[in-house]
C-alpha atoms as a PDB file:
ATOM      1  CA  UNK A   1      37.649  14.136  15.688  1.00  0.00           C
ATOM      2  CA  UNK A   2      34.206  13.106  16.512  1.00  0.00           C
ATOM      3  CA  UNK A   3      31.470  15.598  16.730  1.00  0.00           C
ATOM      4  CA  UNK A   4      28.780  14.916  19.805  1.00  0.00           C
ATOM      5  CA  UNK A   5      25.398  16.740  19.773  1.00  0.00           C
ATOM      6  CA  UNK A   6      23.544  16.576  23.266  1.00  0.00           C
ATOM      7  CA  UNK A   7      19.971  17.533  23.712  1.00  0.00           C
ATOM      8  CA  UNK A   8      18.370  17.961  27.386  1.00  0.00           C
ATOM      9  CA  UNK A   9      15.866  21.093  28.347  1.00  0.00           C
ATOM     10  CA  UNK A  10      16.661  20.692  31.250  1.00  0.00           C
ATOM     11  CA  UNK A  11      19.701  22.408  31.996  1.00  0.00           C
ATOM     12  CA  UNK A  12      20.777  20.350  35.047  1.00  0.00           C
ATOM     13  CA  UNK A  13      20.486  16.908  33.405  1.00  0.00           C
ATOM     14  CA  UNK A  14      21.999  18.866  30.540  1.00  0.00           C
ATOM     15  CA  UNK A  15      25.378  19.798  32.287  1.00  0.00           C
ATOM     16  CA  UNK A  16      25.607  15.731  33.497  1.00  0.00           C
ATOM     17  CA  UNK A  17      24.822  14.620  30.331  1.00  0.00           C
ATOM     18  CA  UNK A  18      27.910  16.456  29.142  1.00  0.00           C
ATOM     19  CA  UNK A  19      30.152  15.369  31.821  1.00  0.00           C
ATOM     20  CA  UNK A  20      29.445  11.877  31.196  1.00  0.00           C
ATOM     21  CA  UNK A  21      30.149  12.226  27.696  1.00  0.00           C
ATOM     22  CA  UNK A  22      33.842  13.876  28.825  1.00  0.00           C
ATOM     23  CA  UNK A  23      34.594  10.936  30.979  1.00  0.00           C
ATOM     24  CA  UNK A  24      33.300   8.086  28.630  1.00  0.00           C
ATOM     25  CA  UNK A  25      35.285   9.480  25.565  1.00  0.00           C
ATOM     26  CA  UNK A  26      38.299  10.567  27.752  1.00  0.00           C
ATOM     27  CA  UNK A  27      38.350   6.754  28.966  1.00  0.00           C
ATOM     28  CA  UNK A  28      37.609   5.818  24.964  1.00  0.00           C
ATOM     29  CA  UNK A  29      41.151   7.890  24.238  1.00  0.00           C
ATOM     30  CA  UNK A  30      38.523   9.763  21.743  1.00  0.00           C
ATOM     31  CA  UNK A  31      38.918  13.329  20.818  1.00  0.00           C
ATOM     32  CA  UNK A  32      34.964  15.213  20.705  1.00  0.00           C
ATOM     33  CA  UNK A  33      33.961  18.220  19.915  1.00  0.00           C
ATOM     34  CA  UNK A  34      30.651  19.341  22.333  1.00  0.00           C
ATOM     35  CA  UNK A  35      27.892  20.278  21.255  1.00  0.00           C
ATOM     36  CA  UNK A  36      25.360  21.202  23.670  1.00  0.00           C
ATOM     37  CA  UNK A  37      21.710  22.190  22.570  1.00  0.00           C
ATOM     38  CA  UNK A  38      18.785  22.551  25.647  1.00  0.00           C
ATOM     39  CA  UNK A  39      15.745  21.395  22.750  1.00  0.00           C
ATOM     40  CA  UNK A  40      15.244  20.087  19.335  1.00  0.00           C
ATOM     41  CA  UNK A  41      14.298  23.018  17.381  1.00  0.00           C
ATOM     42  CA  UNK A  42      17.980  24.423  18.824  1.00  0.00           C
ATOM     43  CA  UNK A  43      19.799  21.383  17.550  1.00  0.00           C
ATOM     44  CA  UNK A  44      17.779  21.827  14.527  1.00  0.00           C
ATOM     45  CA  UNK A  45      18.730  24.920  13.605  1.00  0.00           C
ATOM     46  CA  UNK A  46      22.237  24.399  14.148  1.00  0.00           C
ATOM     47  CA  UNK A  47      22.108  21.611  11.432  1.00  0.00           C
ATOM     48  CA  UNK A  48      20.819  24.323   8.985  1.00  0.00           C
ATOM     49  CA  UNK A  49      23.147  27.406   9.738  1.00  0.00           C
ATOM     50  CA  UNK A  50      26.152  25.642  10.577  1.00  0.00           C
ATOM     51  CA  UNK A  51      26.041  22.759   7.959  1.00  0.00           C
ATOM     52  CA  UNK A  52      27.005  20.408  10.780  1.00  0.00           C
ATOM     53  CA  UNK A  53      27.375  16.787  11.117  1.00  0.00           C
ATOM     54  CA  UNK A  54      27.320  15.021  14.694  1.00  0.00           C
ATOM     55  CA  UNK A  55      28.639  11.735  14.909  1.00  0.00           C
ATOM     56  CA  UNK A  56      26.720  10.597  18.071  1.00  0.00           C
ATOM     57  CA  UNK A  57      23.584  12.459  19.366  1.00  0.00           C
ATOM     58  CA  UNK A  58      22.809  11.813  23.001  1.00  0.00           C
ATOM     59  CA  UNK A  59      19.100  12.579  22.939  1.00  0.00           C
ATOM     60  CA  UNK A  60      16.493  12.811  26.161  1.00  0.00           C
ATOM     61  CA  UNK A  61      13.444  11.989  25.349  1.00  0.00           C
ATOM     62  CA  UNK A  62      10.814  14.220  27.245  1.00  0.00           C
ATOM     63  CA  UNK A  63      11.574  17.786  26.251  1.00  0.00           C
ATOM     64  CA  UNK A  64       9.212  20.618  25.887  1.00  0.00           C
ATOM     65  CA  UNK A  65       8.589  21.385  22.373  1.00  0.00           C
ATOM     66  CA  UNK A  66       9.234  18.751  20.111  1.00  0.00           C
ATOM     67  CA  UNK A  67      10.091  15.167  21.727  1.00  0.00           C
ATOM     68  CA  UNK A  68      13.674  12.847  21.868  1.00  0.00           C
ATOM     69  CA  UNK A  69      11.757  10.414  19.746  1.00  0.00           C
ATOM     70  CA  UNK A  70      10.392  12.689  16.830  1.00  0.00           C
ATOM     71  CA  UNK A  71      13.952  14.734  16.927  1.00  0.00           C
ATOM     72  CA  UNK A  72      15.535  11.408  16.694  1.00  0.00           C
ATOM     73  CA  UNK A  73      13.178  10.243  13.399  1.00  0.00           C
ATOM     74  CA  UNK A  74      14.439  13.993  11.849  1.00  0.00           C
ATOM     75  CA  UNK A  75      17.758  13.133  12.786  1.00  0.00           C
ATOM     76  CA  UNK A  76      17.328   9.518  10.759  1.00  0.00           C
ATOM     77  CA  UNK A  77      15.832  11.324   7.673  1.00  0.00           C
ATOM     78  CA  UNK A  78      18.488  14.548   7.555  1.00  0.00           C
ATOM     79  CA  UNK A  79      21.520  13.066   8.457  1.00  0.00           C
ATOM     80  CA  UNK A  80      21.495   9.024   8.481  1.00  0.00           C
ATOM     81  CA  UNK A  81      24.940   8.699   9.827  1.00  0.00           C
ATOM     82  CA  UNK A  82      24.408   9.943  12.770  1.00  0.00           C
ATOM     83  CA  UNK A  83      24.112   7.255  16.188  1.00  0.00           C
ATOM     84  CA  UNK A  84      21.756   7.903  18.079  1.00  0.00           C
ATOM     85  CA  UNK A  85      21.735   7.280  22.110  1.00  0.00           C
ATOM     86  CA  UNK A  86      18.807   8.168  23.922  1.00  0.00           C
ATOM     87  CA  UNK A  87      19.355   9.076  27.799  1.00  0.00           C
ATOM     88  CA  UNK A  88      15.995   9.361  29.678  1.00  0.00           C
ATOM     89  CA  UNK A  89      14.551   9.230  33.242  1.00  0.00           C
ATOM     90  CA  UNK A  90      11.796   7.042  32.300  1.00  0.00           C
ATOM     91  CA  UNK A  91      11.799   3.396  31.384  1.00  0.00           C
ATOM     92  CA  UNK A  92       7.673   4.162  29.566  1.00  0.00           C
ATOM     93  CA  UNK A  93       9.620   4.947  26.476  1.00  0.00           C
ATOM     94  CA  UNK A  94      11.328   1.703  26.179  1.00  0.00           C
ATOM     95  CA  UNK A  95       9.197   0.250  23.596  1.00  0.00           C
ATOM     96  CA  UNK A  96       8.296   4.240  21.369  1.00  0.00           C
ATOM     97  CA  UNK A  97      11.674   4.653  20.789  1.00  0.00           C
ATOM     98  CA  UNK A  98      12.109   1.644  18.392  1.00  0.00           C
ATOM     99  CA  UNK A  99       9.800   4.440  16.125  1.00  0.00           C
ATOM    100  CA  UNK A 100      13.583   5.841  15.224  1.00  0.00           C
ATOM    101  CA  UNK A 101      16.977   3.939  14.279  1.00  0.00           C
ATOM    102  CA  UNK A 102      18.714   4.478  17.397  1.00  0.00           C
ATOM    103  CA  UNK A 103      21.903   2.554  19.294  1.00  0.00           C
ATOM    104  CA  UNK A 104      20.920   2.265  22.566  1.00  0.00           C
ATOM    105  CA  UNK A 105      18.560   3.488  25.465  1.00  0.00           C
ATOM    106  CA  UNK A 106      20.161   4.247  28.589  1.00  0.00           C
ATOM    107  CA  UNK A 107      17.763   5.546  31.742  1.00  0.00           C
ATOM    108  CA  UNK A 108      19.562   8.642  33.419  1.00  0.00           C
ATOM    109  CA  UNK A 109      19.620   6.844  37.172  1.00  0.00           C
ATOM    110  CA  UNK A 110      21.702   3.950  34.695  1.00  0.00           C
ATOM    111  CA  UNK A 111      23.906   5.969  33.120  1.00  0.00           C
ATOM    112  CA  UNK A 112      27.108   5.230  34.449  1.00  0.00           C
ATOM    113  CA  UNK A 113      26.857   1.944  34.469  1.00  0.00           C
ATOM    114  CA  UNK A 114      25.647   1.576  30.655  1.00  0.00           C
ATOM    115  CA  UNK A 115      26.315   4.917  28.840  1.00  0.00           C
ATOM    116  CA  UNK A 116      29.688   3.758  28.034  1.00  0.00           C
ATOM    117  CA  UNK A 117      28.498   0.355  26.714  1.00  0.00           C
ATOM    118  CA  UNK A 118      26.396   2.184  24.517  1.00  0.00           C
ATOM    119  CA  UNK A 119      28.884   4.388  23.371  1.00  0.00           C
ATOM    120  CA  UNK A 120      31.366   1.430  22.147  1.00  0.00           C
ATOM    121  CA  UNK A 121      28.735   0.332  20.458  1.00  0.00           C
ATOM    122  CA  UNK A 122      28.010   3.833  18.447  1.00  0.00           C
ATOM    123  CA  UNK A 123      31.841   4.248  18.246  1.00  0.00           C
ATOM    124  CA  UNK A 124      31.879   0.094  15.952  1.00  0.00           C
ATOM    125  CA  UNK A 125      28.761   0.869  14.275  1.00  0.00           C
ATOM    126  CA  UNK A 126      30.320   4.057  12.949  1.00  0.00           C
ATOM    127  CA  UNK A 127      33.431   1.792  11.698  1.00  0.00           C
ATOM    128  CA  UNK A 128      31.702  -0.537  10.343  1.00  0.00           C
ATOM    129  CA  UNK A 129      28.875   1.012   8.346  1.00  0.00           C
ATOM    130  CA  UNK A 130      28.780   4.434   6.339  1.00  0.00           C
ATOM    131  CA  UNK A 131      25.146   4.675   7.368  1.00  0.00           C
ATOM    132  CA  UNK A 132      22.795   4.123  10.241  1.00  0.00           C
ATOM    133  CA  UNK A 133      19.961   4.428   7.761  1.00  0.00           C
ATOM    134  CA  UNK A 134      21.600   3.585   4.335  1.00  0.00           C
ATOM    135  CA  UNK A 135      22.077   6.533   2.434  1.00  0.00           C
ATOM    136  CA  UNK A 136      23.649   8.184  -0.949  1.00  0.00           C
ATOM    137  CA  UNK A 137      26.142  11.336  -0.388  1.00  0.00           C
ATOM    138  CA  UNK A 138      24.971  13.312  -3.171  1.00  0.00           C
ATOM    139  CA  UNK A 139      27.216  16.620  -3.801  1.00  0.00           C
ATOM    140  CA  UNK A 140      25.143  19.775  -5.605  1.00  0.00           C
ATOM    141  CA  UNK A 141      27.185  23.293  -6.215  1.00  0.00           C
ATOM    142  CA  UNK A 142      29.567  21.799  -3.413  1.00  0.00           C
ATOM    143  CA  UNK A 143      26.691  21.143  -1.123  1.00  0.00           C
ATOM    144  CA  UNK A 144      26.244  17.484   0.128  1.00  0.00           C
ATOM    145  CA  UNK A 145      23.052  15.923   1.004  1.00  0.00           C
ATOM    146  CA  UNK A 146      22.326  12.235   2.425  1.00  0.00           C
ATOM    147  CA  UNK A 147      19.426  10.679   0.806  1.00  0.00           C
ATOM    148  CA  UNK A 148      18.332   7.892   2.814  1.00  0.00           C
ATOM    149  CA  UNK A 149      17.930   4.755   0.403  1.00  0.00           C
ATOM    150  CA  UNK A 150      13.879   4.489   1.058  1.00  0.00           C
ATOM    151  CA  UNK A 151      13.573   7.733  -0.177  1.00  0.00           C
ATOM    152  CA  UNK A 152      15.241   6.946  -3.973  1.00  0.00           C
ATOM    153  CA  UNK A 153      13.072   5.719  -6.553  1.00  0.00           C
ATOM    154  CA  UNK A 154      15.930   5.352  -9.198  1.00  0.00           C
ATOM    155  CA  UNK A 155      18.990   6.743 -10.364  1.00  0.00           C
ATOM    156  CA  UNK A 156      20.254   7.701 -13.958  1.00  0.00           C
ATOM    157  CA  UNK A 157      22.521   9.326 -16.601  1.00  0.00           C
ATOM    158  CA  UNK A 158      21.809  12.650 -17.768  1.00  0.00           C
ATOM    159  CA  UNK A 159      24.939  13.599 -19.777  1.00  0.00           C
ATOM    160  CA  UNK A 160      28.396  12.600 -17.496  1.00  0.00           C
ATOM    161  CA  UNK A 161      26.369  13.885 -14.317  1.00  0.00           C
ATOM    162  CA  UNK A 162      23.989  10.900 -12.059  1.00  0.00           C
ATOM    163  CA  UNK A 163      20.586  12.414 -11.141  1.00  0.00           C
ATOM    164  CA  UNK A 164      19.062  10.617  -8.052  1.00  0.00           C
ATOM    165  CA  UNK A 165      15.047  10.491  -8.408  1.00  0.00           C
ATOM    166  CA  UNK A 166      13.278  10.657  -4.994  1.00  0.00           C
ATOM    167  CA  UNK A 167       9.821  10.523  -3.969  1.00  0.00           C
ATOM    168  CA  UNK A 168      10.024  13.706  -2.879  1.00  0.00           C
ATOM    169  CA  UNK A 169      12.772  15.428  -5.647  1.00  0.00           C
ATOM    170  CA  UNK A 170      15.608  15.127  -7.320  1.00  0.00           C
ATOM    171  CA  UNK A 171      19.660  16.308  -7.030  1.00  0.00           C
ATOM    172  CA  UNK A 172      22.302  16.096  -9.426  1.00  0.00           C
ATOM    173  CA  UNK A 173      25.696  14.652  -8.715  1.00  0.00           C
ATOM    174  CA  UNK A 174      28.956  15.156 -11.062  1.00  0.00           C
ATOM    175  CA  UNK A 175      29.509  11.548 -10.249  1.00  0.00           C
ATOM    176  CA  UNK A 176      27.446   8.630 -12.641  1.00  0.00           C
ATOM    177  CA  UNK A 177      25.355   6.579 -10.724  1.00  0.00           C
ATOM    178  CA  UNK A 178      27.574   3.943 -10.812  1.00  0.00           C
ATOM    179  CA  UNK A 179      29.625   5.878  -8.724  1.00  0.00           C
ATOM    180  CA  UNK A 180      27.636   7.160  -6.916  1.00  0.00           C
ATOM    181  CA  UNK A 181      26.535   3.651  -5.576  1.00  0.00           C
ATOM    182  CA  UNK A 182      29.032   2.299  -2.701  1.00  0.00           C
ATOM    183  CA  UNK A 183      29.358  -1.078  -3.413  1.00  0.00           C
ATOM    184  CA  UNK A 184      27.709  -1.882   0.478  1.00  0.00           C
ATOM    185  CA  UNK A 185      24.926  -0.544  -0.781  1.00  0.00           C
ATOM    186  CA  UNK A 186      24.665  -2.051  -3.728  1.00  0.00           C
ATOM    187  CA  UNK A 187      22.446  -5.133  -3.465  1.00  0.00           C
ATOM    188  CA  UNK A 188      19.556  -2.286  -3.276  1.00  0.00           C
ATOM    189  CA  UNK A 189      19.679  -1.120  -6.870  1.00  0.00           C
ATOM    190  CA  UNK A 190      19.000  -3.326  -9.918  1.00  0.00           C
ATOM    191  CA  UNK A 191      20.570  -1.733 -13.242  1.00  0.00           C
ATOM    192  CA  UNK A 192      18.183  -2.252 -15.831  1.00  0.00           C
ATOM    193  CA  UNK A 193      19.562  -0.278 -18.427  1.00  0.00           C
ATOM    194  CA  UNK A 194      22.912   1.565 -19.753  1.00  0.00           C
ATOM    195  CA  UNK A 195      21.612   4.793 -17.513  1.00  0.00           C
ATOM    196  CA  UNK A 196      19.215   3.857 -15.257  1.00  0.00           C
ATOM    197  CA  UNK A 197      19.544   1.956 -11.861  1.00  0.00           C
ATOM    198  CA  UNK A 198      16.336   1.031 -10.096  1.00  0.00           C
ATOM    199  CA  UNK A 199      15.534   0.426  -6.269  1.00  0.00           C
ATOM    200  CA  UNK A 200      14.282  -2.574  -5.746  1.00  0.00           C
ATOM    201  CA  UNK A 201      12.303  -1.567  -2.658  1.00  0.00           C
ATOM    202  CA  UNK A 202      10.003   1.058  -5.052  1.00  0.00           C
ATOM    203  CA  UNK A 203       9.462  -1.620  -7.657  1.00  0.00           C
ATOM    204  CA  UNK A 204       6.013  -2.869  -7.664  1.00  0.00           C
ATOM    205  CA  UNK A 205       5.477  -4.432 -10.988  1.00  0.00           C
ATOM    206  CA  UNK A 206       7.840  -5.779 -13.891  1.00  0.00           C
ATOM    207  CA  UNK A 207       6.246  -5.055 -17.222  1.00  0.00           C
ATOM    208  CA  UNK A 208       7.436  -6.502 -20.435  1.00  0.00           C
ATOM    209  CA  UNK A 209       9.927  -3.721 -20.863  1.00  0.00           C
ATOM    210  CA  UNK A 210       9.372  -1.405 -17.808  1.00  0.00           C
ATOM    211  CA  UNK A 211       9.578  -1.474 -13.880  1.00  0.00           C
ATOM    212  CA  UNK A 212       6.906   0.553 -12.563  1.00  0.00           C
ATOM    213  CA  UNK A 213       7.386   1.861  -9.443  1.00  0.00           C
ATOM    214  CA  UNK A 214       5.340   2.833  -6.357  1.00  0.00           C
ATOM    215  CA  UNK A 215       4.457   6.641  -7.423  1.00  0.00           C
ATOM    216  CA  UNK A 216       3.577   5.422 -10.767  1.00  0.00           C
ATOM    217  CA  UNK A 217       7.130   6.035 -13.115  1.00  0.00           C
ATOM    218  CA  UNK A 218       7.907   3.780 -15.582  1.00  0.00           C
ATOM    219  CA  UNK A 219      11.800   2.616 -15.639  1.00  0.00           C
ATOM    220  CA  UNK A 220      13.042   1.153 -18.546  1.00  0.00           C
ATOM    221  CA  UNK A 221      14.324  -2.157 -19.376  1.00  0.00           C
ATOM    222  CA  UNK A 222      17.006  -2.488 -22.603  1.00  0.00           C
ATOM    223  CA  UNK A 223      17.262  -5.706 -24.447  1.00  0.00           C
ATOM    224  CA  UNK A 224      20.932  -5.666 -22.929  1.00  0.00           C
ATOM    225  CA  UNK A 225      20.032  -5.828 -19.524  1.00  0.00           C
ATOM    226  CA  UNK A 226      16.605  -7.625 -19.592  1.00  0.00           C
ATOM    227  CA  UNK A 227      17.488 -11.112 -19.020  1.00  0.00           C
ATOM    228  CA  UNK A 228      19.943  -9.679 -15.890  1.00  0.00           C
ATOM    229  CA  UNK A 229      17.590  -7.193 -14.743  1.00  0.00           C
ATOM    230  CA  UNK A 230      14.472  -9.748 -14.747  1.00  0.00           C
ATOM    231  CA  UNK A 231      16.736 -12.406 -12.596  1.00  0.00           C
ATOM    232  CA  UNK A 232      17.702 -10.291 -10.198  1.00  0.00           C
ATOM    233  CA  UNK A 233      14.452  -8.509  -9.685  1.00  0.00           C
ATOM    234  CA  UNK A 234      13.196 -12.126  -8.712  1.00  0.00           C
ATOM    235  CA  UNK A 235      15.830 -12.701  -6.848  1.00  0.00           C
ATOM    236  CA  UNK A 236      15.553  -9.488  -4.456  1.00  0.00           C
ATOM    237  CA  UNK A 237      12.173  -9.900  -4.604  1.00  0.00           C
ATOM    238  CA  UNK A 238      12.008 -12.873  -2.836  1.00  0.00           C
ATOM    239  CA  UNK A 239      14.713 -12.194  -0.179  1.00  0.00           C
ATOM    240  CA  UNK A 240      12.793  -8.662   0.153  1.00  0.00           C
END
């Protein structure tokens, strides 16, 4: 069952939003669960309290408080496979909203005639991809976090458990990194050693036996891998 989160302050547009949703997933055969939230900071907190996932979030855009756009970039960073629909009365934010990863934009007076084109398109790009923004699942004390892939500097070993590095902290998974890795993400990680596995995106400089990455760490480079590692890293490197 699919979980929907819709955001409108207003509670008028809020109440059709909802009943479009009913008859586009109703005419999908798709079973939903509703979730209806009338600003960001109230979709926000449900993330946090409830430990929710939605599937699809049907966003407006011009809310008091925080706006569609800026929910939609927290939405991107805290829970990447989530597909993102923006529904809006005004056609100024056509070009802002490509600031977020989002699956269509649909202007309210519109919405009949392309809300449900948007929504087969959320409902293939959530069989087709694990992410919107590629991620790593990463489960701590039975607690599972998405780490978007621009946010990992590098992943390694530390005993039989994977520890992802990120720019901004690290987690611990029972799983190796190897593991931890689906293989659709894998072109983004470079191994370069028995326990380490590098993004490619953070690398900024390949030293004789180390990759140094943006925020200064130095990842190193065994004699096993280094003839591997150094191909590939001028391989990506040139299709990044």
């Amino acid at each position: 069952m699919l979980t929907i989160a819709i955001c409108d302050d207003q509670k008028e547009h809020l109440q059709r939003a909802e009943a479009l949703v009913d008859r586009t997933f109703a005419a999908e055969d798709r079973k939903i669960r509703k979730k209806c939230f009338s600003g960001a900071e109230e979709l926000l907190l449900w993330l946090e309290m409830e430990n929710q996932w939605p599937d699809i979030a049907i966003l407006d855009i011009e809310m008091d408080g925080e706006d569609g756009i800026a929910l939609a970039k927290r939405l991107n960073t805290l829970v990447p496979t989530c597909r993102i629909i923006f529904l809006t009365s005004y056609m100024d934010y056509a070009m802002d909203v490509y600031e977020a990863e989002h699956i269509w934009f649909v202007v309210k007076a519109q919405a009949e005639e392309y809300f449900p084109a948007a929504v087969k398109k959320a409902l293939r790009s959530l069989e087709e991809r694990e992410a919107a923004v590629p991620a790593l699942v990463v489960s701590e004390n039975r607690q599972k976090t998405v780490i978007p892939i621009d946010r990992i500097l590098y992943l390694s070993k530390v005993g039989r458990k994977g520890q992802v590095v990120c720019i901004d902290g690290e987690y611990l998974d029972r799983k190796g990194p190897a593991a931890l890795i689906p293989d659709v993400y894998r072109e983004y990680f470079l191994r370069c050693h028995e326990g380490y596995w590098v993004n490619v995106k953070m690398i900024v400089q390949l030293d004789r036996d180390f990759f140094i990455l943006k925020n200064g760490s130095r990842v190193p480079i065994s004699r096993t891998f280094k003839e591997r590692a150094r191909e590939e890293f001028f391989q990506k490197y040139r299709i990044g």
